[in-house]
N, C-alpha and C. Protein backbone atom coordinates (compact mmCIF):
# COMPACT_ATOMS: atom_id res chain seq x y z
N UNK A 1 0.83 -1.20 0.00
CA UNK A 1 0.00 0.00 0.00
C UNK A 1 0.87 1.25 0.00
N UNK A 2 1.56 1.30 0.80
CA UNK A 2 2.27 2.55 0.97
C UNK A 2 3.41 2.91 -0.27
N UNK A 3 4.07 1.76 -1.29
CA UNK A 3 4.70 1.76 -2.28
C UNK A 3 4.03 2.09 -2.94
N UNK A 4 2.73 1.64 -3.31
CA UNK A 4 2.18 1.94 -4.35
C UNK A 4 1.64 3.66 -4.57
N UNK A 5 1.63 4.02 -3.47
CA UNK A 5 1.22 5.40 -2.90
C UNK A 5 2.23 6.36 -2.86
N UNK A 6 3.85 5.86 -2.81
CA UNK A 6 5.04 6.51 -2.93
C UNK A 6 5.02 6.75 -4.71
N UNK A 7 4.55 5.79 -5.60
CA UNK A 7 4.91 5.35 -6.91
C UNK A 7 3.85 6.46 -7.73
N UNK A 8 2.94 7.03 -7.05
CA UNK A 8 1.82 7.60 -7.91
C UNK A 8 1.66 9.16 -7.22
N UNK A 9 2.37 9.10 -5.90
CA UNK A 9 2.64 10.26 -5.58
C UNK A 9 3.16 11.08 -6.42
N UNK A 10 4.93 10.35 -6.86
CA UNK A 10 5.83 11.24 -6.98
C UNK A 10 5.79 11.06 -8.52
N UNK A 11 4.43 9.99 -9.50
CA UNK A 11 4.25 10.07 -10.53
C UNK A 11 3.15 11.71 -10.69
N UNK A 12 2.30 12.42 -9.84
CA UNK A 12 1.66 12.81 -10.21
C UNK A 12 2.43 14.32 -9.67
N UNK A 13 3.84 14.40 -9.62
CA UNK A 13 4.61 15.58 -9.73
C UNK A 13 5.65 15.16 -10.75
N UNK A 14 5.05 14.09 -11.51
CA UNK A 14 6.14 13.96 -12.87
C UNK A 14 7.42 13.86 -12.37
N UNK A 15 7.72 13.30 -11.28
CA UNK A 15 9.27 12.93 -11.08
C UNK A 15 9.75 11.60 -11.50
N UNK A 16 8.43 11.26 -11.42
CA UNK A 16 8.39 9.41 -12.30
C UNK A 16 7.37 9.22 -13.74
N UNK A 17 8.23 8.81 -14.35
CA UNK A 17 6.98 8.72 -15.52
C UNK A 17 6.70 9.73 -16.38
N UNK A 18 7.72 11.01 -16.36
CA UNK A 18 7.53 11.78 -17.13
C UNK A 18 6.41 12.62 -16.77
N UNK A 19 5.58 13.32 -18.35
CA UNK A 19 4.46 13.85 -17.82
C UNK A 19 3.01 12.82 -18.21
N UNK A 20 3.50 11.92 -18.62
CA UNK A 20 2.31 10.35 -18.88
C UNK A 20 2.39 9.95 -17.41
N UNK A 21 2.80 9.79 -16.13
CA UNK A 21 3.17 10.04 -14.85
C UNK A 21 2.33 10.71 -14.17
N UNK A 22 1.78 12.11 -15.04
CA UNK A 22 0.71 12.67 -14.12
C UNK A 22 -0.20 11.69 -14.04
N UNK A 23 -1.36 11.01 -15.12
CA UNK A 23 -2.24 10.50 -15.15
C UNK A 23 -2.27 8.95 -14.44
N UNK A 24 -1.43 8.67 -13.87
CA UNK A 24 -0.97 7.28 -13.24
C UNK A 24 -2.39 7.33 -12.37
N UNK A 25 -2.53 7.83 -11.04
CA UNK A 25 -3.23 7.76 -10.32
C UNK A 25 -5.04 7.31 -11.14
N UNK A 26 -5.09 8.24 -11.79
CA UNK A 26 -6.35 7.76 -12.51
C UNK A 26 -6.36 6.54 -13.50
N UNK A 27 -5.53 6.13 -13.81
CA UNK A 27 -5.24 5.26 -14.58
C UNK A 27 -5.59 3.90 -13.67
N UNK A 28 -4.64 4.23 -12.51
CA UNK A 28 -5.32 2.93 -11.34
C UNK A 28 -6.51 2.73 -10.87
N UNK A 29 -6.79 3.72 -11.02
CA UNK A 29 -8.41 4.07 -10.05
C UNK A 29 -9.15 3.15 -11.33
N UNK A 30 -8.84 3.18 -12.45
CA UNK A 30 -9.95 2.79 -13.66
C UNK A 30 -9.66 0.98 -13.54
N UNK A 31 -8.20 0.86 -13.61
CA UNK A 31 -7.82 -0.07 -14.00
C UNK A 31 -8.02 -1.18 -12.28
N UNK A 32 -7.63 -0.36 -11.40
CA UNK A 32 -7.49 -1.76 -9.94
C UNK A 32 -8.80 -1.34 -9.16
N UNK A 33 -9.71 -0.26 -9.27
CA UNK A 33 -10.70 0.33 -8.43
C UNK A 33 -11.70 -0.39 -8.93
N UNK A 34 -12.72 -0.73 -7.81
CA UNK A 34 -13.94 -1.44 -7.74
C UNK A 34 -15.17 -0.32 -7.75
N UNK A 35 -16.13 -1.03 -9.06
CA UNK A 35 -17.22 0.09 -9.08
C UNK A 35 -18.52 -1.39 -9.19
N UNK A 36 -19.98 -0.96 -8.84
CA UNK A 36 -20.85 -1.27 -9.22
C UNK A 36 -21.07 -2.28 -10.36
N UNK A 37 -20.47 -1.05 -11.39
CA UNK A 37 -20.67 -1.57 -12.66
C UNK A 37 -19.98 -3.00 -13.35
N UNK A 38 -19.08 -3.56 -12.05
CA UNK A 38 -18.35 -4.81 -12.79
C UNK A 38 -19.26 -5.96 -12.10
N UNK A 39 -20.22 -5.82 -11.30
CA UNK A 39 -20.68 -6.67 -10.68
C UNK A 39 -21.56 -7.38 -11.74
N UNK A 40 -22.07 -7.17 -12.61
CA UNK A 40 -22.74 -7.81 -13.88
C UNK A 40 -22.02 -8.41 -14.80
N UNK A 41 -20.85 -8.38 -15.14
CA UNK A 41 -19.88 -8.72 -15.37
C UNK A 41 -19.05 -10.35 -15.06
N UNK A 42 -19.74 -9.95 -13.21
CA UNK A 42 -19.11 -11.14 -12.61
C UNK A 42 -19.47 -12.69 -13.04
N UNK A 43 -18.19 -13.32 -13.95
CA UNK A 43 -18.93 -14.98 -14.00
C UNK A 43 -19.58 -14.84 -15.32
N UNK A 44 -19.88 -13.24 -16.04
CA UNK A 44 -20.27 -13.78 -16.93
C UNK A 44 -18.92 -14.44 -18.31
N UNK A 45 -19.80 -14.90 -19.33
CA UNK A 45 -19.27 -15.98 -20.22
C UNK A 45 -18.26 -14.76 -20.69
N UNK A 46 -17.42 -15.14 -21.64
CA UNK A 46 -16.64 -14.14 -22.53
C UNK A 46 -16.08 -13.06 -21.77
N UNK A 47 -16.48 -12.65 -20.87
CA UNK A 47 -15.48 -11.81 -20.04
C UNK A 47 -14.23 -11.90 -19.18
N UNK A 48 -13.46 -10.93 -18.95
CA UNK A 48 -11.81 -11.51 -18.12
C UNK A 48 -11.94 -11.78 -16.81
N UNK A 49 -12.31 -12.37 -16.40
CA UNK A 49 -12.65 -12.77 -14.78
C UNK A 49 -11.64 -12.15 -14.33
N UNK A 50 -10.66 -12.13 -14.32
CA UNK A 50 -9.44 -11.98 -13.59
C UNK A 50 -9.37 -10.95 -13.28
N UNK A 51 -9.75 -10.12 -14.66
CA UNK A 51 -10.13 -8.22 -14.52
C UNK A 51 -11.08 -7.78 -13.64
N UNK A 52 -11.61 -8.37 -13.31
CA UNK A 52 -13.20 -8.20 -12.50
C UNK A 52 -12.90 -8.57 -11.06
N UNK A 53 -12.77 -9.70 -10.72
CA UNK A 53 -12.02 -10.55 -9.48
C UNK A 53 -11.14 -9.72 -8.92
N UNK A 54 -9.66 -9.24 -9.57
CA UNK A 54 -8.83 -8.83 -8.71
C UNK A 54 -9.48 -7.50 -8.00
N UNK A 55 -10.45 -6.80 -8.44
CA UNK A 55 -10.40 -5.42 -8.32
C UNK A 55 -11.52 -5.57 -7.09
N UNK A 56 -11.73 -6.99 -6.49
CA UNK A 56 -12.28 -6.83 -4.96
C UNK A 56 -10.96 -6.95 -4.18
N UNK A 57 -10.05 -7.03 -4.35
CA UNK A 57 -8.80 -7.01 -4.07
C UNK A 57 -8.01 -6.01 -3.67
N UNK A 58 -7.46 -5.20 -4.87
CA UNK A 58 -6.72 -4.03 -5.50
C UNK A 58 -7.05 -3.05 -4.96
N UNK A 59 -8.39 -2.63 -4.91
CA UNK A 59 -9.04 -1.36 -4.86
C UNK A 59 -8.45 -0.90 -3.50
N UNK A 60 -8.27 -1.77 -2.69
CA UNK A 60 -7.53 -1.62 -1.05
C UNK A 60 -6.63 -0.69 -0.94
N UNK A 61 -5.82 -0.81 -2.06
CA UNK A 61 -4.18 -0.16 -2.84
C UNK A 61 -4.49 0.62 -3.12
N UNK A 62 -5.29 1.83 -3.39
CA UNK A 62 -5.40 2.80 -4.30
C UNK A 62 -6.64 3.72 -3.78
N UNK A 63 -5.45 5.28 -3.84
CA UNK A 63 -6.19 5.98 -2.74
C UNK A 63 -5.99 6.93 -3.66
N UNK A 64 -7.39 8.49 -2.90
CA UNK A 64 -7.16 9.97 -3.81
C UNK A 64 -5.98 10.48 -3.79
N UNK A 65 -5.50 10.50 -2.53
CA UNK A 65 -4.03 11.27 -2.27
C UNK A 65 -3.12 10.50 -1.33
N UNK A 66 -1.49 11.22 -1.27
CA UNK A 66 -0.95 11.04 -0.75
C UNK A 66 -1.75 10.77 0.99
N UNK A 67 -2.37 11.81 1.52
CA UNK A 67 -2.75 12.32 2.83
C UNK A 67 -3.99 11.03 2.84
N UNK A 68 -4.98 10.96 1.87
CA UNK A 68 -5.68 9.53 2.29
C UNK A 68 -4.92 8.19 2.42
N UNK A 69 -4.16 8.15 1.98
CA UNK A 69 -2.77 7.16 1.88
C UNK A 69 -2.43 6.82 3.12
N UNK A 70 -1.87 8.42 3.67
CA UNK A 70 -1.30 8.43 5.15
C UNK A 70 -1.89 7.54 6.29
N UNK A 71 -3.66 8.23 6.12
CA UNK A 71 -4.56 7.80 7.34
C UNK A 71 -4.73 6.69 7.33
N UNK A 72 -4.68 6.32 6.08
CA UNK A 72 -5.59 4.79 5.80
C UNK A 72 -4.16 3.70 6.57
N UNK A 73 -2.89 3.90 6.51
CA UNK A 73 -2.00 2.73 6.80
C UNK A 73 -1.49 3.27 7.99
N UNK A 74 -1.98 4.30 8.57
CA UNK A 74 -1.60 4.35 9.83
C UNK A 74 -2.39 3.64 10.58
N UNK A 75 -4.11 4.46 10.28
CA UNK A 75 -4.82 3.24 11.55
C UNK A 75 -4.26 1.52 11.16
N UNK A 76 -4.01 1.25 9.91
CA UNK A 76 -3.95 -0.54 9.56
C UNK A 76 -2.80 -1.00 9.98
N UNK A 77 -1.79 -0.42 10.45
CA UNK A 77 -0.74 -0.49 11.37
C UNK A 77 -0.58 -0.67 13.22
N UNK A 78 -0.90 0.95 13.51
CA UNK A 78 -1.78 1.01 15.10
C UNK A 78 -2.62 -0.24 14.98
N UNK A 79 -3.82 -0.18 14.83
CA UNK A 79 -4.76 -1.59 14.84
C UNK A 79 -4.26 -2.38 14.58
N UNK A 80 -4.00 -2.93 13.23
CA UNK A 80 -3.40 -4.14 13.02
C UNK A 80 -2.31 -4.61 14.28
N UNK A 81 -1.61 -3.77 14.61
CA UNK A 81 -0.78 -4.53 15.89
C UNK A 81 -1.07 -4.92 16.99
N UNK A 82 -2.29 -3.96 17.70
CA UNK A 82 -3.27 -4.69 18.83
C UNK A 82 -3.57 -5.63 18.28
N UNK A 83 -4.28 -6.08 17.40
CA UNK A 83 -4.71 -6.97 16.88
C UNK A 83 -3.76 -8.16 16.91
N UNK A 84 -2.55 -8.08 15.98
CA UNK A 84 -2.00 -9.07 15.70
C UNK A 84 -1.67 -9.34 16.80
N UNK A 85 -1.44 -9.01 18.27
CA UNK A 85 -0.46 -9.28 19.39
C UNK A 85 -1.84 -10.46 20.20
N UNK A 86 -2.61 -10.42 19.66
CA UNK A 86 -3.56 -11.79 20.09
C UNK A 86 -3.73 -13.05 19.04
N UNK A 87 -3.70 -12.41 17.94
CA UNK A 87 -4.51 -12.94 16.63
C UNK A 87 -3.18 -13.31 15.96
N UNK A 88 -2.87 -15.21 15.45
CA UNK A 88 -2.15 -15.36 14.61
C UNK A 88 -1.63 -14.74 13.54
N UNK A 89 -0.60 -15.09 12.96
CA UNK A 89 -0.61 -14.44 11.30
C UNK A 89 -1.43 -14.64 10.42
N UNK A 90 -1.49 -16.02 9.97
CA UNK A 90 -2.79 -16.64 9.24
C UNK A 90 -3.98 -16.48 9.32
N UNK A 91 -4.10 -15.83 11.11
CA UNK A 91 -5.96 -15.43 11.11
C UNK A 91 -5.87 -13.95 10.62
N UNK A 92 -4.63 -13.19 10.99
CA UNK A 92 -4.59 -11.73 10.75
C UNK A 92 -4.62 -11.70 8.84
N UNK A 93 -4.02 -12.59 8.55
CA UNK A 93 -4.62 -12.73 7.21
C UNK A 93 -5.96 -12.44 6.46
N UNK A 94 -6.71 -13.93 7.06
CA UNK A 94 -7.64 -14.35 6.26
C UNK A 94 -8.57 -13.21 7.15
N UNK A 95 -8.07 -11.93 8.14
CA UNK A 95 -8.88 -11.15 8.94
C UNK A 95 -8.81 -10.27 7.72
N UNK A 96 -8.00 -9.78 6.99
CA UNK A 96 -7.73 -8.94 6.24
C UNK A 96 -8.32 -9.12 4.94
N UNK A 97 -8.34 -10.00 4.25
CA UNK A 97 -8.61 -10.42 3.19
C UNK A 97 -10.70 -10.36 3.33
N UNK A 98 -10.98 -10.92 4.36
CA UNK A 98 -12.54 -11.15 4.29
C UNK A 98 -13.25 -9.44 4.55
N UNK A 99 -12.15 -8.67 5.43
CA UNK A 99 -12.39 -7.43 5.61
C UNK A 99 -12.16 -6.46 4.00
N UNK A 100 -11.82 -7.11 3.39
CA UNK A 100 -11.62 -6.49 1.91
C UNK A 100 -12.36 -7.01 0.83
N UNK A 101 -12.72 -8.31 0.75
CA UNK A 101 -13.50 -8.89 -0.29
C UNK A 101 -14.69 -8.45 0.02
N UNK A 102 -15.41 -8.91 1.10
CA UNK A 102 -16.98 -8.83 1.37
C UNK A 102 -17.36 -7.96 1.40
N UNK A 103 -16.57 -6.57 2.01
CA UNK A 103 -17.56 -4.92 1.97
C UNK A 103 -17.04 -4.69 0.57
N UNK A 104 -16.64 -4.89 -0.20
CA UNK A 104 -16.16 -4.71 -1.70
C UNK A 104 -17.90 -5.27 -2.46
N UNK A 105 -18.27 -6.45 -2.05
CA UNK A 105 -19.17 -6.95 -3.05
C UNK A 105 -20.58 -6.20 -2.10
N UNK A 106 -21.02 -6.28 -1.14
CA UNK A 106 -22.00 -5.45 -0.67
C UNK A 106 -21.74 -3.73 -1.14
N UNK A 107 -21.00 -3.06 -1.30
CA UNK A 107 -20.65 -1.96 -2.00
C UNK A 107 -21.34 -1.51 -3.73
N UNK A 108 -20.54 -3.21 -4.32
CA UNK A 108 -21.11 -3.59 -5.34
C UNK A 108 -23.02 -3.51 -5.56
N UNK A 109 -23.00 -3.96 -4.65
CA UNK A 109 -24.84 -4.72 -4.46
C UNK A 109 -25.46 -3.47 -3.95
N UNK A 110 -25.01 -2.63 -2.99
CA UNK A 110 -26.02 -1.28 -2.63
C UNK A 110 -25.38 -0.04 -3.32
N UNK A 111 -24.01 0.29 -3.61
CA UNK A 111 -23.74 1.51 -3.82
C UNK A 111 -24.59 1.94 -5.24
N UNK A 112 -24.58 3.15 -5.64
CA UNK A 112 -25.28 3.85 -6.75
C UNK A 112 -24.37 3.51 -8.01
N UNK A 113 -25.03 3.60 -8.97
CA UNK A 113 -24.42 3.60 -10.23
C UNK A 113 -23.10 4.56 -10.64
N UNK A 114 -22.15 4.60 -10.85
CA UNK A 114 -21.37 5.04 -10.97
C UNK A 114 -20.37 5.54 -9.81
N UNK A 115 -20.66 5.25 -8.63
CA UNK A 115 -19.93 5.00 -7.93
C UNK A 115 -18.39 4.41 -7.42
N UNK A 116 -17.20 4.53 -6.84
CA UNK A 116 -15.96 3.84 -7.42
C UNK A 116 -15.50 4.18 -5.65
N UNK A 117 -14.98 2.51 -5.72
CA UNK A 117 -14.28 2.23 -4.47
C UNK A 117 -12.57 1.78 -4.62
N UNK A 118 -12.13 2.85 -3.71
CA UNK A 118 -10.43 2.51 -4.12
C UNK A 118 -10.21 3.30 -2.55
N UNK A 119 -9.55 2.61 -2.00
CA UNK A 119 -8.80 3.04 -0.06
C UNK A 119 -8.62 2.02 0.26
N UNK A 120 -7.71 1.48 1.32
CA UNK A 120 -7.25 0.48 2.06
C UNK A 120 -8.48 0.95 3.37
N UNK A 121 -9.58 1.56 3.47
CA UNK A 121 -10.27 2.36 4.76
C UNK A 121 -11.29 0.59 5.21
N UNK A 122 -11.90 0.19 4.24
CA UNK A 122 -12.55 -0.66 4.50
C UNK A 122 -12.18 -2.14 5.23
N UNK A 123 -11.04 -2.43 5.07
CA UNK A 123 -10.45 -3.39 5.32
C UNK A 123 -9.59 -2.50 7.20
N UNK A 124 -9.54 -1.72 7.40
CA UNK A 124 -8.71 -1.13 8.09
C UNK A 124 -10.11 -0.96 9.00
N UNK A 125 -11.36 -0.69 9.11
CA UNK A 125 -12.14 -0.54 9.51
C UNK A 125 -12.30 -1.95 10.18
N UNK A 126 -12.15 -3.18 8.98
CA UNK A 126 -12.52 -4.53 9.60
C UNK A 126 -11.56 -4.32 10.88
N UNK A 127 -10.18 -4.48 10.81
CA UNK A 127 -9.40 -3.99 12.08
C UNK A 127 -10.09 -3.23 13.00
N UNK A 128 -10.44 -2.28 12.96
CA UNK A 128 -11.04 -1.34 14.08
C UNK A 128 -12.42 -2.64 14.52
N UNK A 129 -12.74 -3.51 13.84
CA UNK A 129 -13.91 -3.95 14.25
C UNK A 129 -13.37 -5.22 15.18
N UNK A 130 -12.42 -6.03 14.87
CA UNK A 130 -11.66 -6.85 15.75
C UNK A 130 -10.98 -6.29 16.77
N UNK A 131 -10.68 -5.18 16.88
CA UNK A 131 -9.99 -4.16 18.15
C UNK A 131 -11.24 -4.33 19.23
N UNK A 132 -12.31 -3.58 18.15
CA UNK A 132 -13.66 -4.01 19.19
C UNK A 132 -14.23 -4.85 19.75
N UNK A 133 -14.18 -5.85 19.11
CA UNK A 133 -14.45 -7.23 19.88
C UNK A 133 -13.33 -8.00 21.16
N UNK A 134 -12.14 -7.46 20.92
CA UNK A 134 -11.35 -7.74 21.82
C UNK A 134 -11.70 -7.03 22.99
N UNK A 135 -11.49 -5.53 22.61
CA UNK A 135 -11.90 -4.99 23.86
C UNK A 135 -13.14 -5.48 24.43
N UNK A 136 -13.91 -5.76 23.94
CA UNK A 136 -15.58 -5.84 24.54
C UNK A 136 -15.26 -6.88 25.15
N UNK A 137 -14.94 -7.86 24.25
CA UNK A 137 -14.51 -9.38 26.01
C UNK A 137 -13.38 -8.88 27.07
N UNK A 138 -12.60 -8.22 26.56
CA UNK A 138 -11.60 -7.72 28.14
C UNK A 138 -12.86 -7.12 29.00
N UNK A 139 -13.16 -6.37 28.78
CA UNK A 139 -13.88 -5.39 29.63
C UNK A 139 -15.36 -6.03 30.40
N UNK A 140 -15.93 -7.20 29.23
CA UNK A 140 -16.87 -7.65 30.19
C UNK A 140 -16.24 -8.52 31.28
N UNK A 141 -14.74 -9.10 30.91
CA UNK A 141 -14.21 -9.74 31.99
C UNK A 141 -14.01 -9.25 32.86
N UNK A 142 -13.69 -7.88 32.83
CA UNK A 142 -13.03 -7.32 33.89
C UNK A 142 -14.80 -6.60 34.73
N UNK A 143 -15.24 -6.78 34.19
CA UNK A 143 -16.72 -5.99 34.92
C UNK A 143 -17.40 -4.60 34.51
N UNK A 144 -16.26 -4.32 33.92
CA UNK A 144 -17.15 -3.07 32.81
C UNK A 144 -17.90 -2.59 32.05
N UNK A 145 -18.28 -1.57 31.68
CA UNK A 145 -19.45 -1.57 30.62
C UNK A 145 -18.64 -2.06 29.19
N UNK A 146 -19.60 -2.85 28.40
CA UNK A 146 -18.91 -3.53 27.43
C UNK A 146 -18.90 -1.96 26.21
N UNK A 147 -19.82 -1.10 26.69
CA UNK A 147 -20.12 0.00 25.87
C UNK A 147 -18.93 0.90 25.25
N UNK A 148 -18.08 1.00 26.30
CA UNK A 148 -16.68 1.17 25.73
C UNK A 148 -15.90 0.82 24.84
N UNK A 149 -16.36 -0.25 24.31
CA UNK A 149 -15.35 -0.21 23.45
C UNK A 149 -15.48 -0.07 22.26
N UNK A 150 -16.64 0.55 22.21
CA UNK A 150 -17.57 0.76 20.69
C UNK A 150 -16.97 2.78 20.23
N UNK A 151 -16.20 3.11 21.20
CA UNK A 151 -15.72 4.53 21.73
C UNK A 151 -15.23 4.93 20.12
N UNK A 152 -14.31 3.79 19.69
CA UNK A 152 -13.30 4.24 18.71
C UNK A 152 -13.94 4.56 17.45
N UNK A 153 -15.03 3.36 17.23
CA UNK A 153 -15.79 3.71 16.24
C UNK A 153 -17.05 5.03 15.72
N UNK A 154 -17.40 4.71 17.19
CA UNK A 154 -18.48 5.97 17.20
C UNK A 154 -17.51 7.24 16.91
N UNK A 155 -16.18 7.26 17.50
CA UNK A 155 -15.65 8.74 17.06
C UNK A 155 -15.44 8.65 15.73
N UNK A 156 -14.79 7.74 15.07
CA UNK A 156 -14.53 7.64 13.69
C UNK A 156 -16.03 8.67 12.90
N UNK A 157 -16.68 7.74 13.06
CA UNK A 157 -18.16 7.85 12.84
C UNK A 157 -18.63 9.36 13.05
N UNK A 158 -18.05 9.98 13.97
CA UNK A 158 -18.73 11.65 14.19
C UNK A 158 -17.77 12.14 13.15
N UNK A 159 -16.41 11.86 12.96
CA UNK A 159 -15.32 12.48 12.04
C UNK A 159 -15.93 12.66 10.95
N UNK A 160 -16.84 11.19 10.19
CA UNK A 160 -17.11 10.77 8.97
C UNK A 160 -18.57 11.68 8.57
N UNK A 161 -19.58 12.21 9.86
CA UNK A 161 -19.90 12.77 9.41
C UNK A 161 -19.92 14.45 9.37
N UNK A 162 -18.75 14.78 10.22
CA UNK A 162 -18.08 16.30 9.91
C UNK A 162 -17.54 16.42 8.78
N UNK A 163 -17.10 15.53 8.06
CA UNK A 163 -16.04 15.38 7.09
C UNK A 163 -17.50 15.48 5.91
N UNK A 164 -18.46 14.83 6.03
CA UNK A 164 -19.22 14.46 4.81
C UNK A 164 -20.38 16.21 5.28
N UNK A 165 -20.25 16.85 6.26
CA UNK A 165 -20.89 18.21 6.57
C UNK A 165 -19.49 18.80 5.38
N UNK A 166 -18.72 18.56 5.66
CA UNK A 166 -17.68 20.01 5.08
C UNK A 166 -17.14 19.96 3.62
N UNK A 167 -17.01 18.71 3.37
CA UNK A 167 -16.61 18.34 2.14
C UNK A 167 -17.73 17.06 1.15
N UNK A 168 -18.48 17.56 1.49
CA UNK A 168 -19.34 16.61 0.67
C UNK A 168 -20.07 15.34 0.81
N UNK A 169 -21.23 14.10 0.65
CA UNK A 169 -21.23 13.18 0.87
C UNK A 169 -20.40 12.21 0.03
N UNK A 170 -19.77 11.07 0.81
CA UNK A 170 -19.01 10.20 0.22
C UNK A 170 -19.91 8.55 -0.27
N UNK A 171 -19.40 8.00 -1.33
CA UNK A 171 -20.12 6.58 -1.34
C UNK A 171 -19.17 5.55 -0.32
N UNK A 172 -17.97 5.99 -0.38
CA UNK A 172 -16.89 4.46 0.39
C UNK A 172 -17.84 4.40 1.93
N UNK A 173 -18.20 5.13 2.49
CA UNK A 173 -18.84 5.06 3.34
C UNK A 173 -19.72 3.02 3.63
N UNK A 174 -20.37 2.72 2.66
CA UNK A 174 -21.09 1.80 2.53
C UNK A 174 -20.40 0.78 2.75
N UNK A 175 -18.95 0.61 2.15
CA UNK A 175 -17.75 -0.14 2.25
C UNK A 175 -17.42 -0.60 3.79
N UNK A 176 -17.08 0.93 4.14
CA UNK A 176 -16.83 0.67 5.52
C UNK A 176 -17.27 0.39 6.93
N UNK A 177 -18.68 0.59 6.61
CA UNK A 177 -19.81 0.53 7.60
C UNK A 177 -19.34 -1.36 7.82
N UNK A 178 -19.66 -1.65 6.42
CA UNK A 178 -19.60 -3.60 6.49
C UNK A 178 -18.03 -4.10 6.80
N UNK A 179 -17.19 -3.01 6.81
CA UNK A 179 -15.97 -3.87 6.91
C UNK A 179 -15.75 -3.86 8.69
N UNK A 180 -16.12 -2.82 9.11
CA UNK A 180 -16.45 -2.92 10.71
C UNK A 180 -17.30 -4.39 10.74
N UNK A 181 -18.49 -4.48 10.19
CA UNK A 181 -19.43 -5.34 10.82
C UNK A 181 -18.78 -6.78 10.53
N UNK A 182 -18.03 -7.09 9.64
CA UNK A 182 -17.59 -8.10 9.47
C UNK A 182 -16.20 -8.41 10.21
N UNK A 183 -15.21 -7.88 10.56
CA UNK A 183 -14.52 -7.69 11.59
C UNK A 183 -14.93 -7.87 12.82
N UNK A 184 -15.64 -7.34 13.30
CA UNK A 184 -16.44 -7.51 14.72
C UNK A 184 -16.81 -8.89 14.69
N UNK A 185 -17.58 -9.90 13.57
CA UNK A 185 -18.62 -10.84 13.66
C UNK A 185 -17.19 -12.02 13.26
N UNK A 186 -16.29 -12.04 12.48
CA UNK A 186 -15.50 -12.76 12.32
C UNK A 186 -14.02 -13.15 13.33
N UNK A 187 -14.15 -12.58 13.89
CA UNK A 187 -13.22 -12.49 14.50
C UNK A 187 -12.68 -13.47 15.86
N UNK A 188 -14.51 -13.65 16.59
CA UNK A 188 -14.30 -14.83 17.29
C UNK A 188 -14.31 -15.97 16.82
N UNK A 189 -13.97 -15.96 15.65
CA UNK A 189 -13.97 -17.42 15.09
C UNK A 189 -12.15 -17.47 14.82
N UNK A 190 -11.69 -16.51 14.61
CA UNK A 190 -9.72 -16.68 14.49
C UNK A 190 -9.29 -15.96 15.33
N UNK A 191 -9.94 -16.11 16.88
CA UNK A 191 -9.00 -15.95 17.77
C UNK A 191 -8.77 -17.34 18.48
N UNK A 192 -7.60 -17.69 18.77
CA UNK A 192 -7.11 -18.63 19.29
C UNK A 192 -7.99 -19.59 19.96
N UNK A 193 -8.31 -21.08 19.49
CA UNK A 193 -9.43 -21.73 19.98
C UNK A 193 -10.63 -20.53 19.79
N UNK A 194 -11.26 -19.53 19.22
CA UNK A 194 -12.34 -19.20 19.04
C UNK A 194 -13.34 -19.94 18.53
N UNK A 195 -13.04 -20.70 17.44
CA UNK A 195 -14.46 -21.43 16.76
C UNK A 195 -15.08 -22.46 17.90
N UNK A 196 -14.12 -22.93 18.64
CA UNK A 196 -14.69 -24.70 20.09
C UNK A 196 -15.02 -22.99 21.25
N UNK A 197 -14.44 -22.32 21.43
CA UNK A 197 -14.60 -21.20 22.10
C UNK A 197 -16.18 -20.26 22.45
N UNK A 198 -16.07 -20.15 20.69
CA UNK A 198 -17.42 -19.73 20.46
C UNK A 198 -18.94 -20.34 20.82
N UNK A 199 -18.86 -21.92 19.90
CA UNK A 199 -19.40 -23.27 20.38
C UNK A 199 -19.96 -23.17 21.67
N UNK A 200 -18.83 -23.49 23.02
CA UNK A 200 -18.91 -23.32 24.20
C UNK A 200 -19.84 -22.59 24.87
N UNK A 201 -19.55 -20.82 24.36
CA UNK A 201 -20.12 -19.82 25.02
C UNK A 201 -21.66 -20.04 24.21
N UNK A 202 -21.63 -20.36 23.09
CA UNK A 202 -23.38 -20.37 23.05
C UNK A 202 -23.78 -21.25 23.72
N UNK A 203 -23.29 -22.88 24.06
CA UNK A 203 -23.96 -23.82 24.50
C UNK A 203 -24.29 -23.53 26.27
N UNK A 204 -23.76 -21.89 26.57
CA UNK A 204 -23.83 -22.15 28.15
C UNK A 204 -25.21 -21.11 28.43
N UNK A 205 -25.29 -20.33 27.10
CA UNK A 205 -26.60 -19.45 26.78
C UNK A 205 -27.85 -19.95 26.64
């Protein structure tokens, strides 16, 4: 993420790439960014699957600016490391990957026509949503309100809509709402013994 963001930066001050260099950034957005419009596409006959497929993928990689760049791999860093310091590699994986595919195709399925998804925010959100679930079992262990730990998101959430008061409404929004919810809901299943874990705690309900 962050290479690719160094590579289109310093293409869109023509220090790379000449002045065919400016247009890089849009060029990705067309070529690795996920819109609506490929979802009809999907599976069908004669078309490049591969072209279609990766770009629930890709779109993760590819941001407006340098500064959305910034935010997006800082929280996936911060988080990601609470995270990982419970959560295997392999679950922090397949945590990452389901936090990127699935709000990609619900995006697909509700966003508006012409719409276009490209940020690492959605998948970074799934993080913020496994942060939350961790905290929420510390804290009911410890005797606390489990309400806390929903803190990080709800602020996100007031940011998102100062940000959409001052500068406009956004569509990624839709993305990220589900990459929280799927983070949160997946998560006790790849934490250590979570799935016999999980099992357990319903069978005592």
């Amino acid at each position: 993420m962050f290479a690719v963001e160094v590579v289109l930066s310093l293409s869109g001050q023509a220090l790379i790439g000449g002045r065919e260099g400016i247009g890089w950034r849009i060029a990705a957005w067309e070529d690795y960014g996920f819109s609506p419009a490929f979802m009809p596409f999907l599976f069908a006959p004669g078309v490049d699957q591969f072209d279609v497929l990766k770009r629930f993928v890709t779109y993760a990689f590819i941001h407006a600016s340098f500064t959305d760049a910034a935010f997006a791999i800082v929280i996936t860093l911060a988080i990601g490391k609470f995270v990982g310091e419970v959560m295997r590699d392999s679950a922090m994986a397949i945590l990452y990957i389901a936090c990127t595919i699935l709000p990609a195709i619900i995006f697909g399925l509700v966003a508006p026509d012409g719409a276009w998804l490209f940020s690492g925010y959605a998948p970074a959100y799934g993080l913020i949503g496994a942060y939350t679930y961790i905290l929420w079992i510390y804290l009911r262990r410890r005797g606390e309100r489990q309400i806390a730990a929903f803190r990080l998101i709800g602020f996100l959430l007031a940011l998102q809509i100062v940000y959409t008061a001052i500068f406009g409404a956004s569509s990624r929004w839709i993305a990220e709402v589900p990459g929280f919810i799927v983070g949160f809901c997946v998560t006790p299943i790849l934490l250590p013994g979570g799935w016999s874990a999980l099992l357990a705690k319903l069978r005592t309900r």
